[in-house]
PDB file of N, CA and C in Angstrom:
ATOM      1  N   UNK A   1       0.849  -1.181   0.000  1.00  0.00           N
ATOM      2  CA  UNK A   1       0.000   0.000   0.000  1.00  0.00           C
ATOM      3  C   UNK A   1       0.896   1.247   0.000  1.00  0.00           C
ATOM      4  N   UNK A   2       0.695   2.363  -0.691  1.00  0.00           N
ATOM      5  CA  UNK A   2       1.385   3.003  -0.941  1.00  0.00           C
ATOM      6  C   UNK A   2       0.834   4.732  -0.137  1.00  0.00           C
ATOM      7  N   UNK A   3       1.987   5.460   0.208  1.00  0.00           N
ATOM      8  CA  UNK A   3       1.533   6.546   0.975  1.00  0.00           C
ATOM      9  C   UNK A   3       1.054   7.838   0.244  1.00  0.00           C
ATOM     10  N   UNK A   4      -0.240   8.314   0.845  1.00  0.00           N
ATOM     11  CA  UNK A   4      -0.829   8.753  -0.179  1.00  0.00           C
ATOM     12  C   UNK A   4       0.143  10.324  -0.221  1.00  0.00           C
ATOM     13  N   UNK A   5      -0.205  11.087  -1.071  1.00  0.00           N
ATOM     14  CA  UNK A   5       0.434  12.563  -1.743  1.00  0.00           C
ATOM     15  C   UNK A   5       0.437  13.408  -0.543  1.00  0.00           C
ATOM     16  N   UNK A   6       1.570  13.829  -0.336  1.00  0.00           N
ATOM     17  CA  UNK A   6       1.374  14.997   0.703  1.00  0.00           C
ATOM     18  C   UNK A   6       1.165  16.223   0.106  1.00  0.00           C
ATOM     19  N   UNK A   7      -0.163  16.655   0.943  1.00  0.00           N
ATOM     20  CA  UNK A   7      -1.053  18.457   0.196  1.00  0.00           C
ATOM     21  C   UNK A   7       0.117  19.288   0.061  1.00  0.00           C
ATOM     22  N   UNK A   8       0.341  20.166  -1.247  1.00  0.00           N
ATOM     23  CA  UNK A   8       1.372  21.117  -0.855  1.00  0.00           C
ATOM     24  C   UNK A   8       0.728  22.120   0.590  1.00  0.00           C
ATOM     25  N   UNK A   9       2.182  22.542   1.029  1.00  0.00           N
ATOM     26  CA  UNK A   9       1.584  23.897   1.940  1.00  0.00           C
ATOM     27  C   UNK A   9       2.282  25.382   1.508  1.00  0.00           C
ATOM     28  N   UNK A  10       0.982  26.228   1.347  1.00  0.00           N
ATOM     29  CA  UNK A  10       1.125  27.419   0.800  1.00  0.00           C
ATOM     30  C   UNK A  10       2.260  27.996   1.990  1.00  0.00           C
ATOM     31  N   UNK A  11       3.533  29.065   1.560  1.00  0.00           N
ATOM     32  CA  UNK A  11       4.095  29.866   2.004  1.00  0.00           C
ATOM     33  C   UNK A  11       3.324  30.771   2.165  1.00  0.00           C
ATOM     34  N   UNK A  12       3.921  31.726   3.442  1.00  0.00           N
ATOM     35  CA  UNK A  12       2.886  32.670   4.335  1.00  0.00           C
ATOM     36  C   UNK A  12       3.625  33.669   3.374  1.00  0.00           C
ATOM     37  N   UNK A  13       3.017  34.793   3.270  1.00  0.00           N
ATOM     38  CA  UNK A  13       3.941  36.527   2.537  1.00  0.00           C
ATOM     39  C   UNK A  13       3.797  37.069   3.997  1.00  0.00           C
ATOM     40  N   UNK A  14       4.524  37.916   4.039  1.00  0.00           N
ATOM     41  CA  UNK A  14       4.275  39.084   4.845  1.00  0.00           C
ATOM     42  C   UNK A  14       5.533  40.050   4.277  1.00  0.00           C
ATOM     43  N   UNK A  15       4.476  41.214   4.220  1.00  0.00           N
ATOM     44  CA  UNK A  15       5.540  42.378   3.735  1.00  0.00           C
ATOM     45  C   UNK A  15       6.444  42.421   4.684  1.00  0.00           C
ATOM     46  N   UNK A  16       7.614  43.209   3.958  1.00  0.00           N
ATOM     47  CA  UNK A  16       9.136  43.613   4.979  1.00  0.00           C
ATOM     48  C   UNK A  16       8.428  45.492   5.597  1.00  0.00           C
ATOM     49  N   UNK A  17       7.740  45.780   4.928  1.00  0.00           N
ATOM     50  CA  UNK A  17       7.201  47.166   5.113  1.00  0.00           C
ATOM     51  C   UNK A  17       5.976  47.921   5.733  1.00  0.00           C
ATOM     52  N   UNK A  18       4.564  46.761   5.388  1.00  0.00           N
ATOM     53  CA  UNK A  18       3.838  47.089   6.095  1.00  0.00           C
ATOM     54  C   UNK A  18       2.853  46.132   6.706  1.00  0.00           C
ATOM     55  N   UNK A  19       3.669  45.024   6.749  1.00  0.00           N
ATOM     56  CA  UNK A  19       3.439  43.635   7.132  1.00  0.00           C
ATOM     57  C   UNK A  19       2.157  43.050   6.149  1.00  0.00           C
ATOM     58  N   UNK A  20       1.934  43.371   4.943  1.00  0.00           N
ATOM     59  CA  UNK A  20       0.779  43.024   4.289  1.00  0.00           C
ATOM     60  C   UNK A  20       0.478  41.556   3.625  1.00  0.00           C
ATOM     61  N   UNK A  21      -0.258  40.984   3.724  1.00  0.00           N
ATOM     62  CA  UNK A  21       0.059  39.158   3.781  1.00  0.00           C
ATOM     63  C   UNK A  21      -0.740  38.515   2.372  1.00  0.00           C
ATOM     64  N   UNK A  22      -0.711  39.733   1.303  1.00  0.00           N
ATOM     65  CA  UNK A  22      -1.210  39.812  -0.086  1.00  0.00           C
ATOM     66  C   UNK A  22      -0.045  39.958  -1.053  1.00  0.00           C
ATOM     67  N   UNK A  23       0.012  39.205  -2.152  1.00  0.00           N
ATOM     68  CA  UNK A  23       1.344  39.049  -2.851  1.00  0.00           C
ATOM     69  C   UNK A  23       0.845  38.426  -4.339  1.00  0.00           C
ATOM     70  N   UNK A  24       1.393  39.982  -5.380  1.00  0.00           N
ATOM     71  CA  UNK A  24       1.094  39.677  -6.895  1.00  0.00           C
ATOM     72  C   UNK A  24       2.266  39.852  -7.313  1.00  0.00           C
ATOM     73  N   UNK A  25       1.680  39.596  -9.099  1.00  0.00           N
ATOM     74  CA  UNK A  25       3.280  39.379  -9.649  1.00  0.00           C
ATOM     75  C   UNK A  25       2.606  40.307 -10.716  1.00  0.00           C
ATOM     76  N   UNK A  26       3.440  40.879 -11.422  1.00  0.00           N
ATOM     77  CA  UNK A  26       3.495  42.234 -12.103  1.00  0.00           C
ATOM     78  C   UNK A  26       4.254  41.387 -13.391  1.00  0.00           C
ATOM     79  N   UNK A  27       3.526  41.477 -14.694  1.00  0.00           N
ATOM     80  CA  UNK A  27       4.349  40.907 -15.620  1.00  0.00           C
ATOM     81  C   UNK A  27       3.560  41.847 -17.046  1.00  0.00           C
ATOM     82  N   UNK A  28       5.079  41.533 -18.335  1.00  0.00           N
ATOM     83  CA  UNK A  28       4.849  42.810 -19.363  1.00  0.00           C
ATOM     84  C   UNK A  28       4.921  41.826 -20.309  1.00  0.00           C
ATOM     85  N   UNK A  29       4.201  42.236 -21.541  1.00  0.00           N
ATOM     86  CA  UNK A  29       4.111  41.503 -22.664  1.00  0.00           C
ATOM     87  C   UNK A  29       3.396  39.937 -22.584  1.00  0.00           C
ATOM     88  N   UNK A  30       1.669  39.813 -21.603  1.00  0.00           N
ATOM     89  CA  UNK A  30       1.138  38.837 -21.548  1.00  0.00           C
ATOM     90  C   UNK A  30      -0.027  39.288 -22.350  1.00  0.00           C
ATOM     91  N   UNK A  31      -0.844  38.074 -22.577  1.00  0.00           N
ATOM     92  CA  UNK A  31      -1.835  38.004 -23.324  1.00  0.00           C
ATOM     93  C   UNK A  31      -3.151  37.651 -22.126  1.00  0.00           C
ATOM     94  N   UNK A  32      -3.978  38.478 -22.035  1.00  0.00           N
ATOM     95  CA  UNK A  32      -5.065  37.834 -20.958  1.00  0.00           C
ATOM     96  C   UNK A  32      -6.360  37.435 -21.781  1.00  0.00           C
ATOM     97  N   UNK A  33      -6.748  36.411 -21.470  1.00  0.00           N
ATOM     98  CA  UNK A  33      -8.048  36.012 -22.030  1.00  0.00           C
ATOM     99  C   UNK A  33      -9.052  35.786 -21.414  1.00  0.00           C
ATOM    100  N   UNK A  34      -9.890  36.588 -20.965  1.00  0.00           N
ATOM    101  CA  UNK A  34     -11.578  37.002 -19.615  1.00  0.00           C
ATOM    102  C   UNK A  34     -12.488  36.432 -20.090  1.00  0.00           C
ATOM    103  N   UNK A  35     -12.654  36.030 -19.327  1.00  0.00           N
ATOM    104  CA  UNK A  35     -14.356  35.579 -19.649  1.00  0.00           C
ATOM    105  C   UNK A  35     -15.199  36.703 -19.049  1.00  0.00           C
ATOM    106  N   UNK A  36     -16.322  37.305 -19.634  1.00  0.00           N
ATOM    107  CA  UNK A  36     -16.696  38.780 -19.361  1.00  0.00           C
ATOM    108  C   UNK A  36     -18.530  38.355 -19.397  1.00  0.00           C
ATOM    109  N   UNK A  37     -18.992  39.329 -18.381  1.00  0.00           N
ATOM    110  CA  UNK A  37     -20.589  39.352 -18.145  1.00  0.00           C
ATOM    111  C   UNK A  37     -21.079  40.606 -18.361  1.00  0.00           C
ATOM    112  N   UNK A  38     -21.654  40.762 -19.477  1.00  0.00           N
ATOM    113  CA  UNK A  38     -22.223  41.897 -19.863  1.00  0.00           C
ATOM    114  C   UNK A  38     -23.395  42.526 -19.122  1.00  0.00           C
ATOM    115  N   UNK A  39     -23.451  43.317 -18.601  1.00  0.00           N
ATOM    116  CA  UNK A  39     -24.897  44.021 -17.824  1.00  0.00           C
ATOM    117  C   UNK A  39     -25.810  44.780 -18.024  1.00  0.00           C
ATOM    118  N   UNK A  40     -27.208  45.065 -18.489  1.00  0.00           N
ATOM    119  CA  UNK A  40     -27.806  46.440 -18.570  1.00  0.00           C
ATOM    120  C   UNK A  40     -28.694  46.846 -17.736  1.00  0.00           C
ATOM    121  N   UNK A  41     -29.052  48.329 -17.843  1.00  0.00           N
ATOM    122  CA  UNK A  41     -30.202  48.630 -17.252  1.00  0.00           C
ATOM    123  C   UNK A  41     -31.364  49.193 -17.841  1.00  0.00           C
ATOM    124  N   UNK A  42     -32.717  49.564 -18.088  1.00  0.00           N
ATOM    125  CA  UNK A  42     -33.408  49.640 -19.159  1.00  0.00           C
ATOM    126  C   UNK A  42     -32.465  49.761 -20.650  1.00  0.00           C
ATOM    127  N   UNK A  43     -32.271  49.138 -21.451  1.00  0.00           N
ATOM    128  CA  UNK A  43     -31.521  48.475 -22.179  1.00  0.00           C
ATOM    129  C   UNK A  43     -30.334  49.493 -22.364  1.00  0.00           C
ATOM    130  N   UNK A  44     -29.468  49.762 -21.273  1.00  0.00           N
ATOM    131  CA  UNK A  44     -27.870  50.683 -21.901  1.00  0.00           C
ATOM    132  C   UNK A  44     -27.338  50.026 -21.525  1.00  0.00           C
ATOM    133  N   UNK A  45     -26.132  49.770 -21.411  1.00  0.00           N
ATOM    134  CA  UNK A  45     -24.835  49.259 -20.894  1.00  0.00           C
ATOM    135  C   UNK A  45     -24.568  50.013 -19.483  1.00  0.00           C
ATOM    136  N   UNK A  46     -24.688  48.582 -18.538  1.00  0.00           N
ATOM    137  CA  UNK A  46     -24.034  49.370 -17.272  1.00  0.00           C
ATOM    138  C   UNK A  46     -23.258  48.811 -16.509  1.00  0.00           C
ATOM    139  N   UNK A  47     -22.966  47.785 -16.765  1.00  0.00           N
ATOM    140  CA  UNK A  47     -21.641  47.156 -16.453  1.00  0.00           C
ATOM    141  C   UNK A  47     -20.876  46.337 -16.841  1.00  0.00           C
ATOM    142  N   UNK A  48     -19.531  45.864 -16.792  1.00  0.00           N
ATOM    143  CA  UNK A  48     -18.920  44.499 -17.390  1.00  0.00           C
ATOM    144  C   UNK A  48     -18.241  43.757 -16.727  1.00  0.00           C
ATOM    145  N   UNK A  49     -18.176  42.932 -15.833  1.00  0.00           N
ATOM    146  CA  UNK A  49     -17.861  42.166 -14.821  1.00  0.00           C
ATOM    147  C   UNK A  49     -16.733  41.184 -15.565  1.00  0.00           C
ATOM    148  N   UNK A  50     -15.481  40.889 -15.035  1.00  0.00           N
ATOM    149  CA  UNK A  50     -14.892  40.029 -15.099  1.00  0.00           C
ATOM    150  C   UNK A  50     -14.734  38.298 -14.531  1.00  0.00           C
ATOM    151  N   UNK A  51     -14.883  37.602 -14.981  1.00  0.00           N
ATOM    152  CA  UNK A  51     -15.052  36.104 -14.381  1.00  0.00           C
ATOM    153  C   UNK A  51     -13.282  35.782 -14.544  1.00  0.00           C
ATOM    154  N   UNK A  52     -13.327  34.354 -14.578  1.00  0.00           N
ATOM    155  CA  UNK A  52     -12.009  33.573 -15.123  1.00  0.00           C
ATOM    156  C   UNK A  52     -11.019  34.027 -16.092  1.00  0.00           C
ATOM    157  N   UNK A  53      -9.831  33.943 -15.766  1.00  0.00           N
ATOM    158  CA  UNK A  53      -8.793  34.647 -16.754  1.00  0.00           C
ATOM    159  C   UNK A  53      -7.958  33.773 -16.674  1.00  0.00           C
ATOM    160  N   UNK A  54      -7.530  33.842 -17.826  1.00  0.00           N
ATOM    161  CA  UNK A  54      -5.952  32.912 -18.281  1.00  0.00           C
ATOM    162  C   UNK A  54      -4.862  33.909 -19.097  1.00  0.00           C
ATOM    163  N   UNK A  55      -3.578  33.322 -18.818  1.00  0.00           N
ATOM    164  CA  UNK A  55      -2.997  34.116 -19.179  1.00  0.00           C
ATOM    165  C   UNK A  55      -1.802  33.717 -20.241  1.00  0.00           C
ATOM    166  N   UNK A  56      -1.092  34.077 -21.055  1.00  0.00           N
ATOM    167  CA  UNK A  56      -0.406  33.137 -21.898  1.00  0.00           C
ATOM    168  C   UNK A  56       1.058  33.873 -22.425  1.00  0.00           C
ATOM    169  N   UNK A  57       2.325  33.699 -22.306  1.00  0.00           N
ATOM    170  CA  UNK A  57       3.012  34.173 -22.530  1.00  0.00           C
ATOM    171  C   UNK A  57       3.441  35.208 -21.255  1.00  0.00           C
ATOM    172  N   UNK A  58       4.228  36.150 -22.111  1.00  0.00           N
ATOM    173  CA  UNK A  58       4.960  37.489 -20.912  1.00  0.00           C
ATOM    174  C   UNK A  58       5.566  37.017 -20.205  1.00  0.00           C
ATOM    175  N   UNK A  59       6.595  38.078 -19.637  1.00  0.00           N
ATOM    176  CA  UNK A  59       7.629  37.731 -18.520  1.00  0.00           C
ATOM    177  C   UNK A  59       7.143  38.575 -17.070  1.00  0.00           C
ATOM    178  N   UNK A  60       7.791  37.860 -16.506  1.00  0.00           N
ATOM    179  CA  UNK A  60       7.312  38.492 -14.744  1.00  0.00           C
ATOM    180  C   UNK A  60       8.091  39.415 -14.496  1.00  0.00           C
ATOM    181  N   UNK A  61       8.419  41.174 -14.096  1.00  0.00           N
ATOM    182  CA  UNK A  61       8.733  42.245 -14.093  1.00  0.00           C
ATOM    183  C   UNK A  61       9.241  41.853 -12.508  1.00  0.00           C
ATOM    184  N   UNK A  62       8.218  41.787 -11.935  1.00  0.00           N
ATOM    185  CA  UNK A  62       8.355  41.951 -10.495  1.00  0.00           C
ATOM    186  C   UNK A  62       7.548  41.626  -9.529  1.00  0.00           C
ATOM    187  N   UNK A  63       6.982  40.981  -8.225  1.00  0.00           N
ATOM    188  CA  UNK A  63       6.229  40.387  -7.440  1.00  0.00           C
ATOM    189  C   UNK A  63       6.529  41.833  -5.970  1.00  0.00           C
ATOM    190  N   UNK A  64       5.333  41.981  -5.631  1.00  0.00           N
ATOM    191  CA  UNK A  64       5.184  43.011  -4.686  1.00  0.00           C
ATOM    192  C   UNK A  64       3.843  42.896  -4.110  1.00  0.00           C
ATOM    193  N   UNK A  65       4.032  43.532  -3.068  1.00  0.00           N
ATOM    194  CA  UNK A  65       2.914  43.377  -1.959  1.00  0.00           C
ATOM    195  C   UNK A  65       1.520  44.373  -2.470  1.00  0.00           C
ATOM    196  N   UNK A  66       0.372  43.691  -2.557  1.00  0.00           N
ATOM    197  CA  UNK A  66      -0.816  44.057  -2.798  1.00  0.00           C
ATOM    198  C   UNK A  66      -1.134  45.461  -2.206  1.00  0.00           C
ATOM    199  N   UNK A  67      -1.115  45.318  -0.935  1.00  0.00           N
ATOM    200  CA  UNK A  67      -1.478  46.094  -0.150  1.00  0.00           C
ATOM    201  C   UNK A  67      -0.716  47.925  -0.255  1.00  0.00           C
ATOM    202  N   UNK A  68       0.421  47.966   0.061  1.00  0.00           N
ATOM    203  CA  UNK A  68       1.599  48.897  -0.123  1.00  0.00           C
ATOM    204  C   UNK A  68       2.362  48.979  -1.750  1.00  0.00           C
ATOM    205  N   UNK A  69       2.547  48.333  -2.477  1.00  0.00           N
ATOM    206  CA  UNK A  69       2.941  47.813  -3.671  1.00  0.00           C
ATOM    207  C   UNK A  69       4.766  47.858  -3.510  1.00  0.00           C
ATOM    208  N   UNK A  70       4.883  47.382  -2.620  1.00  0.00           N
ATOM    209  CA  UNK A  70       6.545  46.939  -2.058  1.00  0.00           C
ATOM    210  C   UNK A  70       7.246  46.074  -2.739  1.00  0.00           C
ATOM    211  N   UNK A  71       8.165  46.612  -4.110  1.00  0.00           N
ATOM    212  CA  UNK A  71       9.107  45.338  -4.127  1.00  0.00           C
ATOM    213  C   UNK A  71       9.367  43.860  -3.174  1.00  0.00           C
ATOM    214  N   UNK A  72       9.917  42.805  -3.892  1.00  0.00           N
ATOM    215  CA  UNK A  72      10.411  42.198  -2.882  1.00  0.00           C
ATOM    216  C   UNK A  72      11.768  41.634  -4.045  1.00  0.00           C
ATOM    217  N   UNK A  73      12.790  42.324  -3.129  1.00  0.00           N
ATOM    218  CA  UNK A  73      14.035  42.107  -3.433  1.00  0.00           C
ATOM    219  C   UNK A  73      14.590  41.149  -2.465  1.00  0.00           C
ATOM    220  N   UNK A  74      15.666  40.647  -3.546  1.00  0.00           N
ATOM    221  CA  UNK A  74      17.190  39.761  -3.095  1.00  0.00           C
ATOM    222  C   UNK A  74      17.624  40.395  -1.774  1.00  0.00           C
ATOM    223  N   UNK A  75      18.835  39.568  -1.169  1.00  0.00           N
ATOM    224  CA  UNK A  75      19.242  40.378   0.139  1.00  0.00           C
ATOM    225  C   UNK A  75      20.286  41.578  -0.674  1.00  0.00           C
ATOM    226  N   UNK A  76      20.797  41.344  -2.109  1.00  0.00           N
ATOM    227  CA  UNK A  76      21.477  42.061  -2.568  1.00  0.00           C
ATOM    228  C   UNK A  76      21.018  43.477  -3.255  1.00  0.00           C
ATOM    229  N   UNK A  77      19.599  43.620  -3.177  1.00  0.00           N
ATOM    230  CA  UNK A  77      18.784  44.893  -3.777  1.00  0.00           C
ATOM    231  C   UNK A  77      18.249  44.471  -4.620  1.00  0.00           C
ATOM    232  N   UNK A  78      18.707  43.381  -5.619  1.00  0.00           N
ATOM    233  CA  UNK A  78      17.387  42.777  -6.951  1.00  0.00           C
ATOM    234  C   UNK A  78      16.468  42.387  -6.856  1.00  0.00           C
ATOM    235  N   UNK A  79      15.855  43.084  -8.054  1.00  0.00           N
ATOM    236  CA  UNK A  79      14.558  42.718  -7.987  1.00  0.00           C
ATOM    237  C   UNK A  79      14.033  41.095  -8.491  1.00  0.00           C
ATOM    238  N   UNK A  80      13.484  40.272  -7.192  1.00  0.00           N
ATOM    239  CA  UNK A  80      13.318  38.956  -8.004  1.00  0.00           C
ATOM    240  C   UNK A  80      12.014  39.216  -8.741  1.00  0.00           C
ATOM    241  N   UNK A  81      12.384  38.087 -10.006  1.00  0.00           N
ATOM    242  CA  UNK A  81      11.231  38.424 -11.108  1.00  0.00           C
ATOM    243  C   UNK A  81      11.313  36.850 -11.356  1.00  0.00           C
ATOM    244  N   UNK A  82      11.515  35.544 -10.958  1.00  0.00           N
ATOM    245  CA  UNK A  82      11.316  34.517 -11.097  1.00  0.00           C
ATOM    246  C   UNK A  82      10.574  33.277  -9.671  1.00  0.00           C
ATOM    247  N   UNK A  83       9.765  32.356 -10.763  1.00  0.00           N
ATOM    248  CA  UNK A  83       9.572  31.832  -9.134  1.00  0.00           C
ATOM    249  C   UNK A  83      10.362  31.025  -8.468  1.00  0.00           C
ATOM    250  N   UNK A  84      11.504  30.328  -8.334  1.00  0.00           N
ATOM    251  CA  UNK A  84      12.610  29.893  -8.105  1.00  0.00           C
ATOM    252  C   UNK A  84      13.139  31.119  -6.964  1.00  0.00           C
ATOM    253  N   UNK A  85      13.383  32.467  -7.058  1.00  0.00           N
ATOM    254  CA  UNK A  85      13.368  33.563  -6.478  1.00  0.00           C
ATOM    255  C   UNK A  85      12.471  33.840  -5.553  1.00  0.00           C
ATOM    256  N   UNK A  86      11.093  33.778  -5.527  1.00  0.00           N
ATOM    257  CA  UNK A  86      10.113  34.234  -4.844  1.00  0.00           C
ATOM    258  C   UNK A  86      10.167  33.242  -3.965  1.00  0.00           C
ATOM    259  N   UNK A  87      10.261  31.928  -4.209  1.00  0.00           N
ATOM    260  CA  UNK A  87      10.288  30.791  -3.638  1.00  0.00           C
ATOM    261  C   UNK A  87      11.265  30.638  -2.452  1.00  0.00           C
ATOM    262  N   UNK A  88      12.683  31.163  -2.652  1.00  0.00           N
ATOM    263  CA  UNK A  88      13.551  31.226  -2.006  1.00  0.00           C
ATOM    264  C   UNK A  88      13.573  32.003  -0.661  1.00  0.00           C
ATOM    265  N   UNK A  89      13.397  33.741  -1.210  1.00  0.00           N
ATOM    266  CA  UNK A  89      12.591  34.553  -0.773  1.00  0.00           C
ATOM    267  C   UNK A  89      12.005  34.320   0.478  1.00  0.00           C
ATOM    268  N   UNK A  90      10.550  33.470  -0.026  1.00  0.00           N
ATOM    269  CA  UNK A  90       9.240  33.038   0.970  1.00  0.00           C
ATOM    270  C   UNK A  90       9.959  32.055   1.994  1.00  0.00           C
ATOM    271  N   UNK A  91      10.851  31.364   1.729  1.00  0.00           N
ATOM    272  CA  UNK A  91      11.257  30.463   2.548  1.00  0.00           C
ATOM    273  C   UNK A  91      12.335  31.289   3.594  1.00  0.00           C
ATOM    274  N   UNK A  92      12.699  31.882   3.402  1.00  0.00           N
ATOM    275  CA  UNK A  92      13.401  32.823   4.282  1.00  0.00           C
ATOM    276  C   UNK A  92      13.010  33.526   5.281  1.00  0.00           C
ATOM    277  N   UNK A  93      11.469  33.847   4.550  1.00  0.00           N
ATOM    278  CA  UNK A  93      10.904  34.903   5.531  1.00  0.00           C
ATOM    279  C   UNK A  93       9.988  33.996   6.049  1.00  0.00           C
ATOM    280  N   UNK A  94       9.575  32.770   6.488  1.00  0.00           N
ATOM    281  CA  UNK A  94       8.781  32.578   7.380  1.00  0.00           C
ATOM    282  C   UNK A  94       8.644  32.353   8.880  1.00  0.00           C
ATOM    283  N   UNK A  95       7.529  32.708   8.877  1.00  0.00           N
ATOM    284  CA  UNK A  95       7.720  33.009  10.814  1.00  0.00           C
ATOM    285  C   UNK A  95       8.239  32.029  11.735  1.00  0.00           C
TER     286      UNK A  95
END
């Protein structure tokens, strides 16, 4: 009998700045593809809601805190822009 899969476990963020525990990645030259909900009200246009997105291509610029929009750099000042980096990073900083 074989042991079943261990769940990954998510790394915690916490900003270096304003302790914010929200974490995006900022990337240039992607392609996004939305799935979109059109809305009216006596028949005009009054809203457009975004659902599910995928994304395809582009490179990652930079990963920073949601909240404050804080880099998160190397101990050397770079900016990490890979997840191998972020990864490293997260493992460093946990509590």
């Amino acid at each position: 009998m074989s042991t079943p899969a261990k769940a990954p476990t998510p790394l915690e963020f916490h900003c270096p700045r304003c302790n914010g525990s929200r974490l995006e990645e900022v990337m240039d030259n992607v392609t996004v593809m939305s799935r979109i909900f059109v809305h009216e009200v006596d028949g005009e246009l009054a809203d457009v809601n975004y659902g599910d997105q995928t994304n395809e291509n582009g490179e990652i610029i930079q990963f920073q805190c949601v909240k404050c929009g804080a880099v998160i750099l190397t101990e050397s000042g770079s900016t990490i822009n890979t997840y191998e980096g972020l990864f490293a990073w997260l493992k460093s900083h946990q509590p």
